[in-house]
C-alpha atoms as a PDB file:
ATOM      1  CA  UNK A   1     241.446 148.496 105.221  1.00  0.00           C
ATOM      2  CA  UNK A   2     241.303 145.096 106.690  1.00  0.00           C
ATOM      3  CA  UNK A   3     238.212 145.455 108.169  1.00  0.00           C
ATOM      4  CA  UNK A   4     236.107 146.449 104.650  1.00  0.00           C
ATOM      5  CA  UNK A   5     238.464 144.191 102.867  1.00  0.00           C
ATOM      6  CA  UNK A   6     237.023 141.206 105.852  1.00  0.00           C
ATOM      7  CA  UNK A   7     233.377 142.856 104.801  1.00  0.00           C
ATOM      8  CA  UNK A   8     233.613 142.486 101.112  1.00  0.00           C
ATOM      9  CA  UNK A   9     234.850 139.057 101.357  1.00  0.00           C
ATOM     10  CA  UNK A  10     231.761 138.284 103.211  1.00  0.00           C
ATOM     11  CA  UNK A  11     229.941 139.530 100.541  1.00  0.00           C
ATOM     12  CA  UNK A  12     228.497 142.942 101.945  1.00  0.00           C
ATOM     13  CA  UNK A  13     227.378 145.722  99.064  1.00  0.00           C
ATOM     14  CA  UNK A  14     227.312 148.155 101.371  1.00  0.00           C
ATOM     15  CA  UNK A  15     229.600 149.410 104.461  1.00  0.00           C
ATOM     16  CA  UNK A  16     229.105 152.791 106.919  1.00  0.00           C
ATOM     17  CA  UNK A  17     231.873 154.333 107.970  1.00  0.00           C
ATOM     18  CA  UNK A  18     232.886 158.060 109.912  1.00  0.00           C
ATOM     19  CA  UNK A  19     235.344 160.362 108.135  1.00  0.00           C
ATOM     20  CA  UNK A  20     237.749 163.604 109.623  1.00  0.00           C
ATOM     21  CA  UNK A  21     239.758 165.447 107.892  1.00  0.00           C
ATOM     22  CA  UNK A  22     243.742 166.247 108.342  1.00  0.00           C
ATOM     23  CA  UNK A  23     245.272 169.489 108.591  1.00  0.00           C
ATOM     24  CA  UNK A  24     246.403 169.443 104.758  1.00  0.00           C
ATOM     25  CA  UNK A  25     242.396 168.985 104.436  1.00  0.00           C
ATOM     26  CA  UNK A  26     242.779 164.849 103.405  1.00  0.00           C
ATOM     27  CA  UNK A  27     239.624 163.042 104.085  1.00  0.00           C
ATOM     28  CA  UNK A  28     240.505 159.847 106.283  1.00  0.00           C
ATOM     29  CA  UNK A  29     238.414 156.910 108.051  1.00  0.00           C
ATOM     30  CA  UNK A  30     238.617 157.318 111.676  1.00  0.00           C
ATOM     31  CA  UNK A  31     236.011 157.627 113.990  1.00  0.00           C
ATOM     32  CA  UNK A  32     237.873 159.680 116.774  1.00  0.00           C
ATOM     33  CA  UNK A  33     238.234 163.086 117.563  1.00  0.00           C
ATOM     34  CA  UNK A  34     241.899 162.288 118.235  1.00  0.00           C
ATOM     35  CA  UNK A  35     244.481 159.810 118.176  1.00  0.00           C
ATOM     36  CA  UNK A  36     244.046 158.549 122.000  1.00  0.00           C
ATOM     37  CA  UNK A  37     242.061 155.623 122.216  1.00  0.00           C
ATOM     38  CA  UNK A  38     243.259 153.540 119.639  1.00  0.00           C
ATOM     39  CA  UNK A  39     247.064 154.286 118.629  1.00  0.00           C
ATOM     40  CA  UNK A  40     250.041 154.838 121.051  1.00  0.00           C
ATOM     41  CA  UNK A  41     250.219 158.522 119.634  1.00  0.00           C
ATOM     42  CA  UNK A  42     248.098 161.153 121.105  1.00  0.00           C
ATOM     43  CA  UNK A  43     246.587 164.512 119.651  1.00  0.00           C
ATOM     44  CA  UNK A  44     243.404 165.377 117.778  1.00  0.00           C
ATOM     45  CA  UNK A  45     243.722 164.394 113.777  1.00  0.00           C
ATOM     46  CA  UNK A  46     242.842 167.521 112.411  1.00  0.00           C
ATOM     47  CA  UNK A  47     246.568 168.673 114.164  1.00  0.00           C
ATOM     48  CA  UNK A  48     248.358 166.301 112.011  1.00  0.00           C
ATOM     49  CA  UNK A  49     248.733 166.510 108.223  1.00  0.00           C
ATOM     50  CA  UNK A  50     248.640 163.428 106.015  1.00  0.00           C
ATOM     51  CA  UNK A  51     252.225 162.869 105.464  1.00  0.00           C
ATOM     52  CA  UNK A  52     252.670 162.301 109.243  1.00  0.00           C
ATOM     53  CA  UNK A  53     249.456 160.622 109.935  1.00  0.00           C
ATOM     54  CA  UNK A  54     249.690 157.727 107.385  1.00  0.00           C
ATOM     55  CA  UNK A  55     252.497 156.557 109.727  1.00  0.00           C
ATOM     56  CA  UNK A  56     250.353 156.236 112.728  1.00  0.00           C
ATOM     57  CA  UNK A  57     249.036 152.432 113.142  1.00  0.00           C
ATOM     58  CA  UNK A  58     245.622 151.646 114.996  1.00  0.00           C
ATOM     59  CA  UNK A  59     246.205 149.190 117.519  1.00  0.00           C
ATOM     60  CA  UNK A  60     249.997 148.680 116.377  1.00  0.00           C
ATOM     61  CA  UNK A  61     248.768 147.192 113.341  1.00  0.00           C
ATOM     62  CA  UNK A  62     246.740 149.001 110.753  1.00  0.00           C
ATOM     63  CA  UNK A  63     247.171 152.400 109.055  1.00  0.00           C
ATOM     64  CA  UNK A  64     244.288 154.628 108.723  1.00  0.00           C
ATOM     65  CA  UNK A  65     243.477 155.182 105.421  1.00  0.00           C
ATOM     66  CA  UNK A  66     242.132 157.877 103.238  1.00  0.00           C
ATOM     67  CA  UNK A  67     238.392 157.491 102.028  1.00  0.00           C
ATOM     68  CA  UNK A  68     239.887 158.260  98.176  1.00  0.00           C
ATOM     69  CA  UNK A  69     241.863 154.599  99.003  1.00  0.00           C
ATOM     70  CA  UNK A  70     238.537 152.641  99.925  1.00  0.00           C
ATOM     71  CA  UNK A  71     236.176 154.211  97.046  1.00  0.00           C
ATOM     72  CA  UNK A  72     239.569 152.907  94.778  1.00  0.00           C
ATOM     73  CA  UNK A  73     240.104 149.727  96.472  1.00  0.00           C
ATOM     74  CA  UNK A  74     236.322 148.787  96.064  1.00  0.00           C
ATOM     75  CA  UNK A  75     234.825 150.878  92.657  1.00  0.00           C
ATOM     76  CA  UNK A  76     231.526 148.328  93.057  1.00  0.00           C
ATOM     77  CA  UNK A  77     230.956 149.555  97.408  1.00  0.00           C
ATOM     78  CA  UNK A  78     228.747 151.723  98.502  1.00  0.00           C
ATOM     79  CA  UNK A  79     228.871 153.541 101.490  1.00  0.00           C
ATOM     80  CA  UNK A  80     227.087 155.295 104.457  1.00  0.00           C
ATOM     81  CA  UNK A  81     229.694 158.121 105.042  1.00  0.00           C
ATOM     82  CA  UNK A  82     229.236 160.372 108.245  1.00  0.00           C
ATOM     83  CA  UNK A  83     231.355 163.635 108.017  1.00  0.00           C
ATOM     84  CA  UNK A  84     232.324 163.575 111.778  1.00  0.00           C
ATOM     85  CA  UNK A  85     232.883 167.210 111.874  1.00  0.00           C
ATOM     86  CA  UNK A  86     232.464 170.284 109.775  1.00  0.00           C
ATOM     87  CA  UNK A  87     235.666 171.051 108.662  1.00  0.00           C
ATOM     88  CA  UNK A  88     235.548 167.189 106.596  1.00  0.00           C
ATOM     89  CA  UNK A  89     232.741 168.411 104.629  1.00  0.00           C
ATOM     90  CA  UNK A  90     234.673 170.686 102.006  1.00  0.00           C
ATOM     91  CA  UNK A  91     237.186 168.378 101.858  1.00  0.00           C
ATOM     92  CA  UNK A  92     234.908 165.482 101.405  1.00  0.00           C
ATOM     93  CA  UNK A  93     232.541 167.111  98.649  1.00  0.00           C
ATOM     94  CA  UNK A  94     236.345 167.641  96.709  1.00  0.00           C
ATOM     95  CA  UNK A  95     236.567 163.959  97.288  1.00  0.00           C
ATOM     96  CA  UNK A  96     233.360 163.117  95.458  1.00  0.00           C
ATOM     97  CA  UNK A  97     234.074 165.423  92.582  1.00  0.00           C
ATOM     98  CA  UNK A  98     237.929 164.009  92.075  1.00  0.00           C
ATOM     99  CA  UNK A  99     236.052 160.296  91.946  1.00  0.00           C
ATOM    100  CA  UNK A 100     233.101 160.448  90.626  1.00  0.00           C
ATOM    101  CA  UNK A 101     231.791 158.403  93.678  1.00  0.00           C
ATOM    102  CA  UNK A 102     228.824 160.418  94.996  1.00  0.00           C
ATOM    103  CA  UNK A 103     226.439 158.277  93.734  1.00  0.00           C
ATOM    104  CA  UNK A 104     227.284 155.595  95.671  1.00  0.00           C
ATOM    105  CA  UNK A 105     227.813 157.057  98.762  1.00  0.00           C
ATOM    106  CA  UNK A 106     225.140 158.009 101.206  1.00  0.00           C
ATOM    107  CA  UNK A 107     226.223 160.763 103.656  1.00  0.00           C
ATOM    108  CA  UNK A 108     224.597 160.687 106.936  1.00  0.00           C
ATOM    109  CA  UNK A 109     225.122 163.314 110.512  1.00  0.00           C
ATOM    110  CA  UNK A 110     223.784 164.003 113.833  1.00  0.00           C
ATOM    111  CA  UNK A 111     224.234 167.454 112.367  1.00  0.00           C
ATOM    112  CA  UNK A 112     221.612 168.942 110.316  1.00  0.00           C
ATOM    113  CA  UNK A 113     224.031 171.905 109.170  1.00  0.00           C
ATOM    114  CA  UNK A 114     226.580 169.380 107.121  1.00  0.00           C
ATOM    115  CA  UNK A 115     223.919 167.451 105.706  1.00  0.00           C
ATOM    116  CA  UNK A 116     222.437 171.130 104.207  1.00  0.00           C
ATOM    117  CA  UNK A 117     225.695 171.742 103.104  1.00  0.00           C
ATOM    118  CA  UNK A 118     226.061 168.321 101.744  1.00  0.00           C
ATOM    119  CA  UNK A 119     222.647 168.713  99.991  1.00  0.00           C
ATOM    120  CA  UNK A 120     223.668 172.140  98.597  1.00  0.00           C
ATOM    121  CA  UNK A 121     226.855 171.747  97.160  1.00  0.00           C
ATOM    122  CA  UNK A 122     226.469 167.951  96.504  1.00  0.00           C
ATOM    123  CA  UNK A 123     223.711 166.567  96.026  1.00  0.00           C
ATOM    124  CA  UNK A 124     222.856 163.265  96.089  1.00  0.00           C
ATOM    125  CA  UNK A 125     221.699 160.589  98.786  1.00  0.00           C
ATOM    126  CA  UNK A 126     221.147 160.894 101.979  1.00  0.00           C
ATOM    127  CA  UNK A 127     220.012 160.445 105.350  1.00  0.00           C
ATOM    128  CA  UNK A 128     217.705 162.077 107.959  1.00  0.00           C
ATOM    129  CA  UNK A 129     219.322 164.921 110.562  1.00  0.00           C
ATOM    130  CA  UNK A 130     217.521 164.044 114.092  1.00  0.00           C
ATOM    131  CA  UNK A 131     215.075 166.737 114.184  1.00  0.00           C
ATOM    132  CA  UNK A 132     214.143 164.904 110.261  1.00  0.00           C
ATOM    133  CA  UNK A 133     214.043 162.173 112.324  1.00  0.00           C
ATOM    134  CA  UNK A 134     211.599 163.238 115.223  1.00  0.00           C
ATOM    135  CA  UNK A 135     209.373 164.922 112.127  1.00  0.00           C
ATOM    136  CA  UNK A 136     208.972 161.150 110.817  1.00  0.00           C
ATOM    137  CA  UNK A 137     208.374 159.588 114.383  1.00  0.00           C
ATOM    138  CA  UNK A 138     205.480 162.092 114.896  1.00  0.00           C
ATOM    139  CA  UNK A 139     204.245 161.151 111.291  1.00  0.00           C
ATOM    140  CA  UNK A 140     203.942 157.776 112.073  1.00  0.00           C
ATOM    141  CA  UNK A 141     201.975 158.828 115.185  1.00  0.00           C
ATOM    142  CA  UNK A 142     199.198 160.615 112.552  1.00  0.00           C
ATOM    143  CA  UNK A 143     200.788 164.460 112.571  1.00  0.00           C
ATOM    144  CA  UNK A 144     201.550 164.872 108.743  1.00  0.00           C
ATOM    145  CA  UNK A 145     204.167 166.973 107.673  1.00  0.00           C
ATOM    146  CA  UNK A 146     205.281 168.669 104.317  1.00  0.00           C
ATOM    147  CA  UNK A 147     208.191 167.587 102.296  1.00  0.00           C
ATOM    148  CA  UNK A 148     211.649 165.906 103.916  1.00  0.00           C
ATOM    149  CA  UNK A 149     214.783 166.545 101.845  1.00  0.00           C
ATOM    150  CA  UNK A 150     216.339 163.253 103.368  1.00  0.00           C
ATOM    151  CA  UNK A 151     216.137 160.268 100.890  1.00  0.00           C
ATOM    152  CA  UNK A 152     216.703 157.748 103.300  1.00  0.00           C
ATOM    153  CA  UNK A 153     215.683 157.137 107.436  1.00  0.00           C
ATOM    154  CA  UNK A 154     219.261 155.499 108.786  1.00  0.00           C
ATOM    155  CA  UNK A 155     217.720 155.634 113.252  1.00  0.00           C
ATOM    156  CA  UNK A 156     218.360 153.708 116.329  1.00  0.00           C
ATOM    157  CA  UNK A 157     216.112 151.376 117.147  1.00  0.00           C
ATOM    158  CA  UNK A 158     215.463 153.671 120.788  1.00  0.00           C
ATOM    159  CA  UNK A 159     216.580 157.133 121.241  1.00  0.00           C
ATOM    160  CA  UNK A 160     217.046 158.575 124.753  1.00  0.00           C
ATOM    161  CA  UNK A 161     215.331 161.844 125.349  1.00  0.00           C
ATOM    162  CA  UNK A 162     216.033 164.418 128.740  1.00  0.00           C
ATOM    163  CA  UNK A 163     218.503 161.894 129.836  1.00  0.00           C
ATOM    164  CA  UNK A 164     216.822 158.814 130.847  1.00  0.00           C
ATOM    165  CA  UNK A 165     214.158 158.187 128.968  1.00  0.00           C
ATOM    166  CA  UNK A 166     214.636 155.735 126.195  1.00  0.00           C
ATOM    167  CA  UNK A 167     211.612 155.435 123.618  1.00  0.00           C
ATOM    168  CA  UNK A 168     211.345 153.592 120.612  1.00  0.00           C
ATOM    169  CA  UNK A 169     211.872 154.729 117.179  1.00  0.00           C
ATOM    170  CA  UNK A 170     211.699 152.006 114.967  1.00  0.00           C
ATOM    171  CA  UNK A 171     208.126 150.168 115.117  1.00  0.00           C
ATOM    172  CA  UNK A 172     205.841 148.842 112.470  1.00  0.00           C
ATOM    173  CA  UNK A 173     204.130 152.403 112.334  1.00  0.00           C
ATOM    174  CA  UNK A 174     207.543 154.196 111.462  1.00  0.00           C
ATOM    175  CA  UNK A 175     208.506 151.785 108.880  1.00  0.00           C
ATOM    176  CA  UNK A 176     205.047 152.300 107.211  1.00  0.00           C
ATOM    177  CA  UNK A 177     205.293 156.404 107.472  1.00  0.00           C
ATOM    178  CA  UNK A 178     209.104 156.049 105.481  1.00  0.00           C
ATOM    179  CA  UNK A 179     207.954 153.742 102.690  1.00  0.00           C
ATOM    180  CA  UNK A 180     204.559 155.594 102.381  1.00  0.00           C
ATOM    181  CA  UNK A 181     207.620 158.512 101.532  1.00  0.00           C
ATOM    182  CA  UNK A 182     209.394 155.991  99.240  1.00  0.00           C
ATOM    183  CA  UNK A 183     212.460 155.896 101.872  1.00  0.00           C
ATOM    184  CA  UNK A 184     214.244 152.934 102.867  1.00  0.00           C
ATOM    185  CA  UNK A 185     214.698 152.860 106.717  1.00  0.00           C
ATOM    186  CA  UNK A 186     217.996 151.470 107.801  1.00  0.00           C
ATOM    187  CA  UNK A 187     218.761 150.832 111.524  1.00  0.00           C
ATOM    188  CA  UNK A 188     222.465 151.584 113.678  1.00  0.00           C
ATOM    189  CA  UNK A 189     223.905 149.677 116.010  1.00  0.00           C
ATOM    190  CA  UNK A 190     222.117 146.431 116.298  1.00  0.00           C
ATOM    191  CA  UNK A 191     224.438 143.757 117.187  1.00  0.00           C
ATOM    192  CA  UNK A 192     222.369 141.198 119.041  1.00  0.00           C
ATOM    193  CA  UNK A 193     220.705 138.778 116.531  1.00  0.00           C
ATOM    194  CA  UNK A 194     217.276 138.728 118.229  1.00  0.00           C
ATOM    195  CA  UNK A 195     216.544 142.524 117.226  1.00  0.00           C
ATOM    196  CA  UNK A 196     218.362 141.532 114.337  1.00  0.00           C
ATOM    197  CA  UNK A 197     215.275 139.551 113.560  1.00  0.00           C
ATOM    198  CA  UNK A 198     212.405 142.257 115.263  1.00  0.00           C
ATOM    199  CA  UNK A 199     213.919 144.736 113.064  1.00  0.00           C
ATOM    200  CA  UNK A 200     213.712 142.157 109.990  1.00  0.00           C
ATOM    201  CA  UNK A 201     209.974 141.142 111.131  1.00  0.00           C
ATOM    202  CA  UNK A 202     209.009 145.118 110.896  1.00  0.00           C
ATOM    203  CA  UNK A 203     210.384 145.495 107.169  1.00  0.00           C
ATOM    204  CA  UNK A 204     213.059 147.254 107.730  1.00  0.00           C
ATOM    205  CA  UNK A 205     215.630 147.707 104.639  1.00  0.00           C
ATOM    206  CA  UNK A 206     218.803 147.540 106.072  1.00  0.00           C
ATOM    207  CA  UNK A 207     220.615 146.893 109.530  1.00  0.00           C
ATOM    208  CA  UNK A 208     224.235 148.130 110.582  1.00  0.00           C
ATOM    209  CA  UNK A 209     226.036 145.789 112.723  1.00  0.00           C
ATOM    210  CA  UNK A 210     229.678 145.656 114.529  1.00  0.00           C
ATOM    211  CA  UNK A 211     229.151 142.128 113.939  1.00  0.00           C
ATOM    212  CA  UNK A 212     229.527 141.566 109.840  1.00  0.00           C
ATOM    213  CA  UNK A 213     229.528 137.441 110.390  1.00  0.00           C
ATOM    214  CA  UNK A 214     226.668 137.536 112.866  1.00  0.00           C
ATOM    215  CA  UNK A 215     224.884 140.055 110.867  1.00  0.00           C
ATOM    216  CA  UNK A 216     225.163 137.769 107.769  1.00  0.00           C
ATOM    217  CA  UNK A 217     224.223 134.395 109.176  1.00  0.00           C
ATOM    218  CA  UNK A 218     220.877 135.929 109.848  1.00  0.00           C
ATOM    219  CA  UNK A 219     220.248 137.170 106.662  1.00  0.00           C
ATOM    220  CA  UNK A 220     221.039 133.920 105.146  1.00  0.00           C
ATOM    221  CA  UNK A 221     218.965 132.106 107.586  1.00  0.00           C
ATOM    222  CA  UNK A 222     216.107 134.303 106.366  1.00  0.00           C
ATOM    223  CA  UNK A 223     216.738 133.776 102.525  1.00  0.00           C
ATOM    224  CA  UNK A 224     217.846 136.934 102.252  1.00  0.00           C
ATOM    225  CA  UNK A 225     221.132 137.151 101.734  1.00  0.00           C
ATOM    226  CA  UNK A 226     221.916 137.869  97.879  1.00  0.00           C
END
């Protein structure tokens, strides 16, 4: 909670974040299959149920909280959710119906499956699956194709294909082919400010960033911080 609270008193509108669910089927922010890497407890999280989770502290410090406490903390946020599994996506769809919040959250996956599922059972916004992805890259390079459910392009700058070969995704010729589809492109993980500002000289909409402060000071020194 610290670390949205430290975003929203920057200023930010918007925050991504990675969901799992617990046993009991509670919808939490946590990035991690399990508990390893970042508590002194050890075990996957869909082992544990809430009542024995909200205990745990990440880095000795901070409890993990449910998504249900951040859409409540914040009613104005809106959020990039990914659903880091498939057992999180019932649970999370009953999260958007209890609060009301689907239309503020965008729910983006590596996996085109939950983001079906997502788009079936509730709709709303959100991103491109990878092979959605690899249809607008080729678009940009003049093949055309039909319709794209996806209402928004959220990409890595580069994407490595058959192991070592990195090519670029977002150029001037992808941002064109999303906004010539109405869709926003929004980049993941760029925390050095000089692609920070190639990403900004292409158009795109939006950058994610580890770095909220950096992140901000270059929007600001671009007028367009609001």
């Amino acid at each position: 909670m610290a670390a949205f609270e430290h975003a929203v008193e920057l200023g930010y509108h918007c925050v991504e974040t990675d969901v799992r669910a617990t046993r009991d089927r509670v919808v939490v922010v946590y990035h991690d299959e399990d508990l390893d890497r970042l508590t002194n407890h050890t075990g996957p999280i869909a082992a544990r149920d809430w009542r024995d989770l909200k205990t745990v502290r990440v880095d000795g410090t901070e409890a993990i909280p449910r998504l249900e406490d951040v859409l409540g903390a914040w009613p104005d946020l809106r959020l990039t959710v990914d659903p880091k599994c498939d057992d999180v996506v019932a649970p999370l769809i009953e999260v958007f119906r209890r609060t009301g919040a689907r239309d503020r959250v965008c729910v983006g996956s590596f996996s085109a499956h939950r983001l079906r599922w997502i788009r079936t059972d509730a709709p709303g916004y959100t991103s491109c699956s990878p092979f959605e992805v690899v249809r607008m890259r080729a678009e940009s390079w003049t093949f055309p194709f039909g319709s794209l459910a996806p209402d928004c392009a959220q990409v890595p700058p580069r994407q490595t294909i058959f192991g070592n070969i990195s090519i670029p995704v977002v150029d001037a010729a992808f941002v064109r082919a999303a906004h010539a589809r109405g869709m926003p492109v929004q980049v993941w993980t760029v925390d050095e400010e000089a692609e920070m500002e190639r990403l900004l000289d292409l158009g795109v909409d939006g950058v994610m960033s580890d770095y909220a402060t950096t992140l901000k000071a270059v929007f600001e020194r671009r007028n367009l911080w609001r």
